[in-house]
Protein backbone atom coordinates (compact mmCIF):
# COMPACT_ATOMS: atom_id res chain seq x y z
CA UNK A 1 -68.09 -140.48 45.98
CA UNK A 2 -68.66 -136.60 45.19
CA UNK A 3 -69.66 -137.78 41.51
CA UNK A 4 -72.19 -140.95 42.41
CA UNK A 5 -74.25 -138.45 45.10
CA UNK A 6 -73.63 -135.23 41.82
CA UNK A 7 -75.16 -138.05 39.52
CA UNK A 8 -77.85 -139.23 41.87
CA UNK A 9 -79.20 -135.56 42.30
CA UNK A 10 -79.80 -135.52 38.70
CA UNK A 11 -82.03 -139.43 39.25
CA UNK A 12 -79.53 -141.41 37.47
CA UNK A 13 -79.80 -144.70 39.70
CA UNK A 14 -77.08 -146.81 40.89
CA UNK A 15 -77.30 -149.20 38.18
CA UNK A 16 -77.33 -146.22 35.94
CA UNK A 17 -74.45 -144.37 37.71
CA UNK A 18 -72.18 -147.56 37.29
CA UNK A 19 -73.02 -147.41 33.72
CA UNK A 20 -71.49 -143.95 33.22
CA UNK A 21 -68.42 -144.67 35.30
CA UNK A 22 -68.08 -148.01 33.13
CA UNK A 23 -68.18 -145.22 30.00
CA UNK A 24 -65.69 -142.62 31.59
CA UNK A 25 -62.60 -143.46 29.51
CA UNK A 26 -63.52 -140.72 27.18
CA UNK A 27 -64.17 -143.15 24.20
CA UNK A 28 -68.01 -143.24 24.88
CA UNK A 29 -69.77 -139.78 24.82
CA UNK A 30 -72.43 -140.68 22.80
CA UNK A 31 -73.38 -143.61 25.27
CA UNK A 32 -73.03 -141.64 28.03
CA UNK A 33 -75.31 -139.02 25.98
CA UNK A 34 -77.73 -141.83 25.50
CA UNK A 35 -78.26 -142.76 29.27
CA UNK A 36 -78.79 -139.08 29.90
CA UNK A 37 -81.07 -138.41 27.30
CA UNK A 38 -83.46 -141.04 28.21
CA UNK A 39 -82.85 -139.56 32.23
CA UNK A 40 -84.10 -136.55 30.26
CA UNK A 41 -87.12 -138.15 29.03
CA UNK A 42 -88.31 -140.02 32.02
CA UNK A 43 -88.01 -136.23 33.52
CA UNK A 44 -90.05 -134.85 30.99
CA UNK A 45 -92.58 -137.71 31.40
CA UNK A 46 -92.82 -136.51 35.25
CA UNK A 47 -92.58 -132.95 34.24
CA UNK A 48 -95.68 -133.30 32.82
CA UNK A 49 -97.95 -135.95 35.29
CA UNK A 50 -97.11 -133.33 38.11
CA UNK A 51 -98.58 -130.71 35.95
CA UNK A 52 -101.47 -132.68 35.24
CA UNK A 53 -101.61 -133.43 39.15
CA UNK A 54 -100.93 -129.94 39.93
CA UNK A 55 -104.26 -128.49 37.65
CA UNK A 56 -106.47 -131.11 38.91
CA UNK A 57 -105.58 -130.39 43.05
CA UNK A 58 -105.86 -126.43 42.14
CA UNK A 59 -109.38 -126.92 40.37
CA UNK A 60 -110.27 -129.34 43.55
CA UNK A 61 -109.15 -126.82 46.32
CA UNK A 62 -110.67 -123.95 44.18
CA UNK A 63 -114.13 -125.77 44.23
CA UNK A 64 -113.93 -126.26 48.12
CA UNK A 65 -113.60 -122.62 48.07
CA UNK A 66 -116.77 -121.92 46.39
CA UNK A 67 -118.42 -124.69 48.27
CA UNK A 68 -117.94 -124.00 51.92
CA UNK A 69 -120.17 -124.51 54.63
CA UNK A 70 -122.10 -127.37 52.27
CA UNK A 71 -123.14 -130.75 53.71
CA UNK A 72 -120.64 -132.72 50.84
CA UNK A 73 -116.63 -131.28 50.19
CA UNK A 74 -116.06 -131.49 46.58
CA UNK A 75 -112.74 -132.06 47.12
CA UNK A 76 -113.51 -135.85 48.82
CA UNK A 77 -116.25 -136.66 46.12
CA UNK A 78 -113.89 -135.76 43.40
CA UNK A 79 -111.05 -138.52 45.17
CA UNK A 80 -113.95 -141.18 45.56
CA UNK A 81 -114.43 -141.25 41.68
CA UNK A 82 -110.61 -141.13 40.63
């Protein structure tokens, strides 16, 4: 149990988690090192949307900062065009 909730903090899923016990007879590394390395790039691939998220909310809350007290909030009109 310790290793399926240590494996399922790093996002492998249950399916995937099964996988890796299937492979734990020592014989497998590299198919074990497979499943992890494409863990590693579905990561990555979130790494970088929530940087893209995280530059587009800064550049919306820093234009309700420099538009305060105006009739329209940037902010909204930005989230009405995405």
């Amino acid at each position: 149990m310790k290793f399926v909730k240590a494996v399922q903090r790093l996002g492998f899923s249950l399916d995937e988690i099964g996988q890796l016990l299937a492979l734990e007879d020592g014989a497998h590394c590299s198919e074990a090192a497979e499943l992890a390395s494409q863990r590693l790039d579905d990561v990555r691939a979130r790494l970088a949307d929530l940087t893209r998220i995280e530059a587009a909310l800064s550049r919306l809350v820093d234009e309700c900062h420099v538009h305060q007290r105006k009739v329209s909030c940037p902010l909204i009109a930005a989230l009405h065009d995405w």
